[in-house]
C-alpha atoms as a PDB file:
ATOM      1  CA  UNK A   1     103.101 -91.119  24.261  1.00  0.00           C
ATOM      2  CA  UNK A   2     102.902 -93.505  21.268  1.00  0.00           C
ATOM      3  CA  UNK A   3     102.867 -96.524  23.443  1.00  0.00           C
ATOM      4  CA  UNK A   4      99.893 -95.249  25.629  1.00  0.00           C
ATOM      5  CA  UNK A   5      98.144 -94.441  22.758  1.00  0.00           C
ATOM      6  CA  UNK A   6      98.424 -97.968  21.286  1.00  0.00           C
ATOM      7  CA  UNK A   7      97.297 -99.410  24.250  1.00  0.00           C
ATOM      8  CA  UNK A   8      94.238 -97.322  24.903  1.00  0.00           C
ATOM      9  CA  UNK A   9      93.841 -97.948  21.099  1.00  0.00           C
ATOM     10  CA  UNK A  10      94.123-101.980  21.590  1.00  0.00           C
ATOM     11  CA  UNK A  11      91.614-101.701  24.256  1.00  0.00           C
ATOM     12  CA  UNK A  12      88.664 -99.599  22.128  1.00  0.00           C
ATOM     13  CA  UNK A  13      89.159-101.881  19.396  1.00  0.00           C
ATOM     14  CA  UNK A  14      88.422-104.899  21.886  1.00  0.00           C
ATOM     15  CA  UNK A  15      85.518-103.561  23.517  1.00  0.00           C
ATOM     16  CA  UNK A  16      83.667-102.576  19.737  1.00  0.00           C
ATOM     17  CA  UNK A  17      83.990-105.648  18.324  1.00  0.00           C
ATOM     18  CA  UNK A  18      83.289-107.405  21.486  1.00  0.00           C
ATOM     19  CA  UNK A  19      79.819-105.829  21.382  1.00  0.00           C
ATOM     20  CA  UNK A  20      77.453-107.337  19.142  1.00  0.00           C
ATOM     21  CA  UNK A  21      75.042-104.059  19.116  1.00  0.00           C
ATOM     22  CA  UNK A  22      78.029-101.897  17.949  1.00  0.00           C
ATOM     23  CA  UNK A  23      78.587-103.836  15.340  1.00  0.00           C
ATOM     24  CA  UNK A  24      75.413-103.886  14.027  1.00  0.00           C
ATOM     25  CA  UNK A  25      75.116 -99.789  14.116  1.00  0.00           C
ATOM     26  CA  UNK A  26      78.678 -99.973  12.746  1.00  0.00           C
ATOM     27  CA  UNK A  27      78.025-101.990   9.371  1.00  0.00           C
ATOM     28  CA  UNK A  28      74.508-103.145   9.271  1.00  0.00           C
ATOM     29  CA  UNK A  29      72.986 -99.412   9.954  1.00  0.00           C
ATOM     30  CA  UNK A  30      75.615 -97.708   7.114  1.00  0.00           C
ATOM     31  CA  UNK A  31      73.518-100.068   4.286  1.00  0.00           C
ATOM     32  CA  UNK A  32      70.918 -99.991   5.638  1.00  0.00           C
ATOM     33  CA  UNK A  33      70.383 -96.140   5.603  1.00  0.00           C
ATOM     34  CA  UNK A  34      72.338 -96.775   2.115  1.00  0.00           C
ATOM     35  CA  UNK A  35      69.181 -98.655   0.751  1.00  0.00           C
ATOM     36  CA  UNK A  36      66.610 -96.776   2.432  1.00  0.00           C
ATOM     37  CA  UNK A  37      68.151 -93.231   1.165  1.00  0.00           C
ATOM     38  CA  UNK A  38      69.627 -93.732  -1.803  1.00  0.00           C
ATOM     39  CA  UNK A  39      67.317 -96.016  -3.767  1.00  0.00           C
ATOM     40  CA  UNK A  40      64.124 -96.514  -1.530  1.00  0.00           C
ATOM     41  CA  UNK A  41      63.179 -92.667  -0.790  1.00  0.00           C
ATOM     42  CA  UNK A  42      62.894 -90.755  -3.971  1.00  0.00           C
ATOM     43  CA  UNK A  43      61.964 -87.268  -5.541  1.00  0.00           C
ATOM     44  CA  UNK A  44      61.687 -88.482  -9.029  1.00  0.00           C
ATOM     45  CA  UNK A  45      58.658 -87.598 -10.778  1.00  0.00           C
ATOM     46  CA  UNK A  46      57.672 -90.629 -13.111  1.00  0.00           C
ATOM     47  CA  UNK A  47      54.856 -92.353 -14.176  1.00  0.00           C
ATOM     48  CA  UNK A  48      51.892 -89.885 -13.431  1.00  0.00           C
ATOM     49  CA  UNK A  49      48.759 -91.225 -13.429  1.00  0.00           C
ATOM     50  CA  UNK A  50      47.328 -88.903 -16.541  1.00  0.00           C
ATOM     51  CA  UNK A  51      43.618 -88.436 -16.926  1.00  0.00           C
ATOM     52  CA  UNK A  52      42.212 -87.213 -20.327  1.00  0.00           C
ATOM     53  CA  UNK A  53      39.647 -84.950 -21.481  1.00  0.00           C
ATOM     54  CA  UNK A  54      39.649 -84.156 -25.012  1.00  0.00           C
ATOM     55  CA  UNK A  55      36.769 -82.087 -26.320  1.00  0.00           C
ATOM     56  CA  UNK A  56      38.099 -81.606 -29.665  1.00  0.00           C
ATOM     57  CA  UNK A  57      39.010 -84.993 -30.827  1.00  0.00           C
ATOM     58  CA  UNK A  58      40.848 -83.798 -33.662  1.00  0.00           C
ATOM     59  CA  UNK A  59      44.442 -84.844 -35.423  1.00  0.00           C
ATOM     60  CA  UNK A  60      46.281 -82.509 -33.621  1.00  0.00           C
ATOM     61  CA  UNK A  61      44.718 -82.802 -30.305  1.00  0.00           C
ATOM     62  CA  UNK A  62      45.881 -86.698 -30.417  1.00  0.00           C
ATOM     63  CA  UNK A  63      49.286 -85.623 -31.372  1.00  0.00           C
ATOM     64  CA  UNK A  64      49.649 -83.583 -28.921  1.00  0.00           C
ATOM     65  CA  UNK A  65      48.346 -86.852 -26.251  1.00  0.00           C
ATOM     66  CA  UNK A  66      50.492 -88.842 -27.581  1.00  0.00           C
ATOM     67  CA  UNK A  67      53.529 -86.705 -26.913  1.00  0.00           C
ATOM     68  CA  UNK A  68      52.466 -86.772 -23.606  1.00  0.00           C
ATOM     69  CA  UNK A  69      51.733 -90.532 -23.410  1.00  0.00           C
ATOM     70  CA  UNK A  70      55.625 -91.167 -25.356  1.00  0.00           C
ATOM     71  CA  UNK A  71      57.167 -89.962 -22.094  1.00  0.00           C
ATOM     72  CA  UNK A  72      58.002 -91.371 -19.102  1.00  0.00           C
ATOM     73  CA  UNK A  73      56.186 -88.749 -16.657  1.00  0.00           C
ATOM     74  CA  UNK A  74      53.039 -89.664 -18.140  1.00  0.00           C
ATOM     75  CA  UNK A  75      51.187 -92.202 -17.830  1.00  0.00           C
ATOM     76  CA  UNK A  76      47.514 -92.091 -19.772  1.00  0.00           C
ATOM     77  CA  UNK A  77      45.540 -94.128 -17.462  1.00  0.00           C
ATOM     78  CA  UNK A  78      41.837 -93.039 -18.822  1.00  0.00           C
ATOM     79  CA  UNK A  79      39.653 -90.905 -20.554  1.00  0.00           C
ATOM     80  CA  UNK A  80      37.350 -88.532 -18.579  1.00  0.00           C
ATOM     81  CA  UNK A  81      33.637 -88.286 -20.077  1.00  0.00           C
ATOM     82  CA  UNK A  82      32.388 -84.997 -18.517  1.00  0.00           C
ATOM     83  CA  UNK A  83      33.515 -82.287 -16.014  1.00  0.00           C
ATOM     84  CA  UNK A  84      32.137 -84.928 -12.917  1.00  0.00           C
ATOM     85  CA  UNK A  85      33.917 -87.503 -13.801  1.00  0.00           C
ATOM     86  CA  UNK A  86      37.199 -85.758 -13.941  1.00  0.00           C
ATOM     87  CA  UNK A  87      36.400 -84.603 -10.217  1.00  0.00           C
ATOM     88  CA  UNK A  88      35.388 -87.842  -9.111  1.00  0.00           C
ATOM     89  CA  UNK A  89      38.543 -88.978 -10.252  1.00  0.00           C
ATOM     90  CA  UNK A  90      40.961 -86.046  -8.877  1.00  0.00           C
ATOM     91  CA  UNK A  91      38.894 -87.146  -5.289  1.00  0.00           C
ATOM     92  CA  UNK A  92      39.405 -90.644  -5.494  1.00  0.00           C
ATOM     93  CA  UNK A  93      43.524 -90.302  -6.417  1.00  0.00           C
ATOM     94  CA  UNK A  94      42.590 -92.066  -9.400  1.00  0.00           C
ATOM     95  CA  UNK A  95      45.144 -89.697 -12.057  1.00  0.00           C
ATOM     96  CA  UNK A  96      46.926 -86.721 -10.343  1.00  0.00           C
ATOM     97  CA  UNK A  97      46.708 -84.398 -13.159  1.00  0.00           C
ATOM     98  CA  UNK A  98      44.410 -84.303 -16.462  1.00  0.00           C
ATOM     99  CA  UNK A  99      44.738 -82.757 -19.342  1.00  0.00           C
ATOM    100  CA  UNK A 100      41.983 -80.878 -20.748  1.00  0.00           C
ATOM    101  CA  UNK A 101      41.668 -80.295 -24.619  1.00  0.00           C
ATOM    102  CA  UNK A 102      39.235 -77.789 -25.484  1.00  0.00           C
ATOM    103  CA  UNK A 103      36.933 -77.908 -28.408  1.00  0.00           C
ATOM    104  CA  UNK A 104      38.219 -75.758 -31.483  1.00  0.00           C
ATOM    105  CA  UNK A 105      41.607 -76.519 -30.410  1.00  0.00           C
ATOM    106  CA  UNK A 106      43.065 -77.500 -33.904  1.00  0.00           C
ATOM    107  CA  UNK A 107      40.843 -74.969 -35.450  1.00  0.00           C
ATOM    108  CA  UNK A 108      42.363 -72.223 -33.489  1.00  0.00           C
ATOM    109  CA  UNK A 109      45.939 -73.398 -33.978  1.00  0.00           C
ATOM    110  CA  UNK A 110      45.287 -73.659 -38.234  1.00  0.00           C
ATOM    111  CA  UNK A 111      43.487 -69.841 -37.768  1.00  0.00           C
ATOM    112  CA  UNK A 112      46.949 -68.875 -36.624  1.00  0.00           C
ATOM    113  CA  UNK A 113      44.983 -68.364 -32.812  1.00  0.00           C
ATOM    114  CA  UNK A 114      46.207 -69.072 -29.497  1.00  0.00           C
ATOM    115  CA  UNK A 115      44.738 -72.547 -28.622  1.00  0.00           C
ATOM    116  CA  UNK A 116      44.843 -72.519 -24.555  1.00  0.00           C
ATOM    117  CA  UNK A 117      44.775 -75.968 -22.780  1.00  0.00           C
ATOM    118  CA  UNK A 118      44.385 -76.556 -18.920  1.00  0.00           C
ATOM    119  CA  UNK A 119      46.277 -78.989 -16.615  1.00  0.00           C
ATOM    120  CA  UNK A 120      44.045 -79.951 -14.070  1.00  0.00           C
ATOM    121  CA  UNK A 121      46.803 -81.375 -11.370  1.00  0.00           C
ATOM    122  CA  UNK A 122      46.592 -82.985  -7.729  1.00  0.00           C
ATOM    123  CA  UNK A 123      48.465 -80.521  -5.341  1.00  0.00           C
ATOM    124  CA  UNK A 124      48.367 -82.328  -2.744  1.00  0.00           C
ATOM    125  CA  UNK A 125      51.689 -82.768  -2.799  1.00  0.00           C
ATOM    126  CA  UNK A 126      53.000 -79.103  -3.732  1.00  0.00           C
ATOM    127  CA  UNK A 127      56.463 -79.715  -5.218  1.00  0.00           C
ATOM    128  CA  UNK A 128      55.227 -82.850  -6.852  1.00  0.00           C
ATOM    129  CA  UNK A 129      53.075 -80.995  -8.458  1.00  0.00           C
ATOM    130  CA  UNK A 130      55.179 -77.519  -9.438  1.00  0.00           C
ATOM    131  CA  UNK A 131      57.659 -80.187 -11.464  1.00  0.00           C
ATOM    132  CA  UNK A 132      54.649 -81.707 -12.645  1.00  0.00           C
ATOM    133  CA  UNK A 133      53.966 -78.399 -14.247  1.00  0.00           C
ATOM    134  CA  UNK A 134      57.167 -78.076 -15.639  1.00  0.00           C
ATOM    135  CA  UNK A 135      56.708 -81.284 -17.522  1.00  0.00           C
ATOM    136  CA  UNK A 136      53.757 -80.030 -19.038  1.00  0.00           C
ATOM    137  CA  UNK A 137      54.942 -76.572 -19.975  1.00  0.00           C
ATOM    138  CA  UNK A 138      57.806 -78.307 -21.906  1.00  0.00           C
ATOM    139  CA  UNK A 139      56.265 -80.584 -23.823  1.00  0.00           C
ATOM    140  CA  UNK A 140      53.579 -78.571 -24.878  1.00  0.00           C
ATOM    141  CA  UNK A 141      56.362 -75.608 -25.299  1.00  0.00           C
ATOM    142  CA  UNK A 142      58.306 -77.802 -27.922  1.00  0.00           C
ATOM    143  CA  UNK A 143      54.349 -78.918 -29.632  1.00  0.00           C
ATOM    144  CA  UNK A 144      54.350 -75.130 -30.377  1.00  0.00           C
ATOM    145  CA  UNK A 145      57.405 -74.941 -31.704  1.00  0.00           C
ATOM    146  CA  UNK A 146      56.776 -77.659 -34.559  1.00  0.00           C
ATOM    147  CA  UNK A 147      53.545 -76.105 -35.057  1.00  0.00           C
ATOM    148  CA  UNK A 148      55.276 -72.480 -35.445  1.00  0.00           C
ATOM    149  CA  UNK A 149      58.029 -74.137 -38.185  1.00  0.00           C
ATOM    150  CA  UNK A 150      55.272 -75.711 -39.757  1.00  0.00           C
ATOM    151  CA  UNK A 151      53.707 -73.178 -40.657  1.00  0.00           C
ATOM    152  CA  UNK A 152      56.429 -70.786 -41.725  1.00  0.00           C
ATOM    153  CA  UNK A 153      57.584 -73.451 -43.886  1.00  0.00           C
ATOM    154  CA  UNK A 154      54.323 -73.352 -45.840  1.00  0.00           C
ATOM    155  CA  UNK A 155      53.770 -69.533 -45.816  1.00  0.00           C
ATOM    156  CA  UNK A 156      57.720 -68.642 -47.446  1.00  0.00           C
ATOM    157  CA  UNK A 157      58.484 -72.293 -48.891  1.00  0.00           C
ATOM    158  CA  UNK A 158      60.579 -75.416 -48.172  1.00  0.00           C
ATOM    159  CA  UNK A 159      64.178 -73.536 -49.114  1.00  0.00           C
ATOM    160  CA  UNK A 160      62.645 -70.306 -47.943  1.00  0.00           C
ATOM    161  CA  UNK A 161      64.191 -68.200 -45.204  1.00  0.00           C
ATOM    162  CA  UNK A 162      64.185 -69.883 -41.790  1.00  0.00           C
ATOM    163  CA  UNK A 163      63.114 -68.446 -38.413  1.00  0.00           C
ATOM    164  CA  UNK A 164      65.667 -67.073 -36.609  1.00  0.00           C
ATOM    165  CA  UNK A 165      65.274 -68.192 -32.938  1.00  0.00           C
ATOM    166  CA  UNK A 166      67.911 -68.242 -29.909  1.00  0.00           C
ATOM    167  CA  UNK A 167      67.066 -70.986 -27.465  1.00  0.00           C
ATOM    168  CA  UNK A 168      69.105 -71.129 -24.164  1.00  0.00           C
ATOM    169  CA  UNK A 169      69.335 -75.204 -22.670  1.00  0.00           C
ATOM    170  CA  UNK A 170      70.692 -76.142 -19.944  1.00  0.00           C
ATOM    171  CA  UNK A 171      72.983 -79.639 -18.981  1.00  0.00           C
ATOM    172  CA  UNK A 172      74.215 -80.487 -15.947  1.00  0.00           C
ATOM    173  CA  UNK A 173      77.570 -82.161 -16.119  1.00  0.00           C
ATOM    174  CA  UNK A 174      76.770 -84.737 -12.846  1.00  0.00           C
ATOM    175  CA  UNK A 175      73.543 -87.077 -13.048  1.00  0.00           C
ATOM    176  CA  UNK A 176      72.423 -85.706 -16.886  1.00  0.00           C
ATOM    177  CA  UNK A 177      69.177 -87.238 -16.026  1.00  0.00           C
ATOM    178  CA  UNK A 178      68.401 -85.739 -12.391  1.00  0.00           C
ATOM    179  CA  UNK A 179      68.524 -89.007 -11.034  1.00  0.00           C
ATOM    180  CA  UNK A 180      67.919 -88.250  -6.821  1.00  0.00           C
ATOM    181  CA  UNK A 181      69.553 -91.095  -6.049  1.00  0.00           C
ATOM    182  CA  UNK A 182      72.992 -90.463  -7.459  1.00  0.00           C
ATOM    183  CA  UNK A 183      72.636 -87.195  -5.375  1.00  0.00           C
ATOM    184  CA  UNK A 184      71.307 -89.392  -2.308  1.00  0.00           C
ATOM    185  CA  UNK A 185      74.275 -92.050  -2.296  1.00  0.00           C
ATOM    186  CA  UNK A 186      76.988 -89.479  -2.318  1.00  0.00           C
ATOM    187  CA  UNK A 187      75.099 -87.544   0.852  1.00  0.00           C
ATOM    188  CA  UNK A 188      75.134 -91.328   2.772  1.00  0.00           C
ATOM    189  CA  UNK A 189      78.522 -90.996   3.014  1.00  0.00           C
ATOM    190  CA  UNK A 190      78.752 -87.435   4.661  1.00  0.00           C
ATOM    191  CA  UNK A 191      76.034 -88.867   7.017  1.00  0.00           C
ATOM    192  CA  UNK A 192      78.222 -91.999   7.979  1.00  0.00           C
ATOM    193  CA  UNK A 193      81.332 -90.186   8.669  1.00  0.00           C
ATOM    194  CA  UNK A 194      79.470 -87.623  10.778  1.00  0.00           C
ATOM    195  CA  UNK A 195      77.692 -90.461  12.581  1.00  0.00           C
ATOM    196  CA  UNK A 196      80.862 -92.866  12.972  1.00  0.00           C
ATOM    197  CA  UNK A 197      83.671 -90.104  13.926  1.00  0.00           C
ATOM    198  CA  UNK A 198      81.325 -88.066  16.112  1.00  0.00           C
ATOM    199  CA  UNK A 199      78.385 -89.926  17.593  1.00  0.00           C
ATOM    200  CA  UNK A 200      80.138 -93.218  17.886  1.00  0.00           C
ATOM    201  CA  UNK A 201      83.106 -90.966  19.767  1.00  0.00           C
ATOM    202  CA  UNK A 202      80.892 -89.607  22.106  1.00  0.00           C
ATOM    203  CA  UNK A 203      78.983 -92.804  23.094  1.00  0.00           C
ATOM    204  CA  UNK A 204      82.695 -94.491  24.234  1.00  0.00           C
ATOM    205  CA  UNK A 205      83.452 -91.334  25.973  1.00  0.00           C
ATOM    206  CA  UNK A 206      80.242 -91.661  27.893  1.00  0.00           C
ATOM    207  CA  UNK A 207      80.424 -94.755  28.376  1.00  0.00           C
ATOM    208  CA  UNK A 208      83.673 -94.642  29.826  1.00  0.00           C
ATOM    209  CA  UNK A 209      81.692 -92.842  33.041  1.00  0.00           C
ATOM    210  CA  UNK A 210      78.468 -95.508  33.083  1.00  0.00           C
ATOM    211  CA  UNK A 211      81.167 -98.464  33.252  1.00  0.00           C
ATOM    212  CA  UNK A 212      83.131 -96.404  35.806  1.00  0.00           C
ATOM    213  CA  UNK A 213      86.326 -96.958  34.444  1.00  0.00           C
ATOM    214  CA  UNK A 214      86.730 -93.010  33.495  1.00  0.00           C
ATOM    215  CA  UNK A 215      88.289 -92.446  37.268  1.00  0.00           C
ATOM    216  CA  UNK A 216      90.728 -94.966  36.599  1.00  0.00           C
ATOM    217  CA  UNK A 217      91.908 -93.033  33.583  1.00  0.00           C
ATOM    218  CA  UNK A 218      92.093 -90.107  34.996  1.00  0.00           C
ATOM    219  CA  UNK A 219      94.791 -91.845  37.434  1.00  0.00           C
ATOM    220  CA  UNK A 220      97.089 -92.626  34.730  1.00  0.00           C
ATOM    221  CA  UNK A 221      99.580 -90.684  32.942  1.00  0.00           C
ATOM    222  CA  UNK A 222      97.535 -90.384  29.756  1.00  0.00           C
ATOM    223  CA  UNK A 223      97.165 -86.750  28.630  1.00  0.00           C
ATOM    224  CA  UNK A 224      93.048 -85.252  27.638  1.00  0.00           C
ATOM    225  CA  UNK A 225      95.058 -85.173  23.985  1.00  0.00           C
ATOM    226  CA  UNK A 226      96.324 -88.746  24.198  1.00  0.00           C
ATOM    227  CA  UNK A 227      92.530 -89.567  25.572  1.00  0.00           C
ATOM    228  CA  UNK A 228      90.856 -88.036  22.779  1.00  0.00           C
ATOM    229  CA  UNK A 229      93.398 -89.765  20.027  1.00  0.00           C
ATOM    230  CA  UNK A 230      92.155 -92.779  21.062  1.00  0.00           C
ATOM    231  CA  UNK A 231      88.868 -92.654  21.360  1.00  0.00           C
ATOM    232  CA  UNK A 232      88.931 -90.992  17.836  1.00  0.00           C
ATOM    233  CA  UNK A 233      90.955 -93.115  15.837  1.00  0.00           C
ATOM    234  CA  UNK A 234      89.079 -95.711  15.905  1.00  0.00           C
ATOM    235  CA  UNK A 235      86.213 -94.648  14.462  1.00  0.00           C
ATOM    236  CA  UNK A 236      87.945 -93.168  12.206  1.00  0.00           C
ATOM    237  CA  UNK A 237      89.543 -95.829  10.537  1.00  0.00           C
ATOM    238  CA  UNK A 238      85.872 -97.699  10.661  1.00  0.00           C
ATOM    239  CA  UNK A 239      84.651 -95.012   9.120  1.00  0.00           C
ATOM    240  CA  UNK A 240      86.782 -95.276   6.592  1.00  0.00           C
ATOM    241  CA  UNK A 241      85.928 -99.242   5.995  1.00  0.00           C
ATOM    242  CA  UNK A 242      82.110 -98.096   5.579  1.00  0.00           C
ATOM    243  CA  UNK A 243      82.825 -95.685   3.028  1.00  0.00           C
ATOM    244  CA  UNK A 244      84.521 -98.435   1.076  1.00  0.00           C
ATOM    245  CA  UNK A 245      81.381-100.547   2.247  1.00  0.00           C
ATOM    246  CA  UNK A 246      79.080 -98.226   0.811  1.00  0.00           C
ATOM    247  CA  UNK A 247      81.289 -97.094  -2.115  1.00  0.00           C
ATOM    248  CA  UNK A 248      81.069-100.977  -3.397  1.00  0.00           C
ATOM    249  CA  UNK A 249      77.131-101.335  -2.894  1.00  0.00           C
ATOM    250  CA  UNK A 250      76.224 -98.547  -3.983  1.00  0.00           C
ATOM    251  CA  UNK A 251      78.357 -99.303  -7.611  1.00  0.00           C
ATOM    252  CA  UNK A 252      76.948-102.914  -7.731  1.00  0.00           C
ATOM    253  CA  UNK A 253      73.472-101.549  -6.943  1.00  0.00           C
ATOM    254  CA  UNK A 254      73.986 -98.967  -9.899  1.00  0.00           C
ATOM    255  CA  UNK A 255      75.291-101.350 -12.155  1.00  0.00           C
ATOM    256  CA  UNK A 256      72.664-104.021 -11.848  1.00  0.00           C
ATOM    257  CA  UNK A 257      69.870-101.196 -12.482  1.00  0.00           C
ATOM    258  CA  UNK A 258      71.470-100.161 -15.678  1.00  0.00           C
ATOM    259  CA  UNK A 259      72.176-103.752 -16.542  1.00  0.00           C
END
């Protein structure tokens, strides 16, 4: 049995590497899909092209910008002058979201008022936009929060009591950040093994018949379990190479962006 095996194996080894296309869908393919879905495609949301339109123009209101602008999902790109130019912009895909600062905005906030604000976003893209949302509600959230202290430290004093609050904050133990590609790379793998060990498989089963070498098989003492070894070994142990492949690239590709 072993020996039959080791000869069928001998002679799939031969015919891969003896064809230039399956070498190329054996190595080149694994990176390239390596490149293309774990750094190229991404669902990070960075960098959003931020319109503004403040209408109070007070201290506060540029506070409150330039928390925006100190992130990195922001990006302040201009300042609307009336309600047409914001939709002239919104049409054009100048900025995907603005954020609109009412007039009496600090006023309302030192009355001890609510102070609303809108976020005028593109939503186009829906999920872009839902975590663009989220961005927004936070750091406005955390604005209200300083503003809240603020002014409890004023009305009972410095070493007066403190607010008593209970916040609940979430970490996630892999990828802190919510990077998508160090979800991506990890799912390129899965993808190669189920494309070497299964597609790969088929295709020199198959092509067993178009070559017309499947009758003589089927003529020798080989077993359909002793078949199927050796058409599945291989790929296998390639497999098993492009996971190291990938494995490697993926840590020097990780590295130098961190560098």
């Amino acid at each position: 049995m072993l020996e039959r095996i080791k000869h069928m194996l001998i002679k799939e080894f031969i015919r891969i590497f003896r064809d230039p296309r399956m070498k190329t869908v054996i190595f080149l393919m694994p990176m390239i899909q390596l490149m293309v879905f774990g750094y190229a495609v991404t669902t990070d949301v960075k960098h959003v092209a931020t319109a503004v339109y403040d209408l109070d123009n007070s201290t506060t209101s540029h506070e409150l910008i330039a928390r925006f602008a100190e992130t990195d999902y922001f990006d302040i790109v201009i300042y609307a002058k009336n309600p047409g130019h914001i939709r002239e912009m919104m049409d054009r895909g100048i900025v995907r979201t603005v954020l609109q600062i009412n007039k009496g905005f600090e006023n309302n906030l030192q009355g001890g008022k609510t102070a609303p604000l809108q976020m005028i976003i593109d939503s186009t893209d829906s999920n872009t936009a839902g975590i663009v949302l989220d961005y927004s509600a936070k750091i406005t959230g955390e604005f209200s929060q300083m503003i809240l202290k603020d002014r409890l430290s004023r009305t009972r004093g410095a070493e007066g009591e403190k607010p008593v609050k209970i916040t609940l904050e979430k970490r996630a133990w892999f990828n802190e950040n919510l990077e998508s590609r160090n979800f991506y790379v990890p799912g390129v793998i899965a993808i190669i093994v189920m494309l070497i060990t299964l597609m790969l498989t088929s295709m020199a089963v198959v092509r067993e018949k178009e070559i017309g070498t499947m009758e003589q098989i089927m003529v020798t003492p080989i077993t359909p379990a002793e078949f199927i070894l050796s058409k599945t070994i291989p790929f296998a142990l390639i497999g098993f190479i492009d996971v190291i492949l990938i494995f490697a690239v993926g840590l020097h590709v990780s590295h130098r962006q961190q560098a």
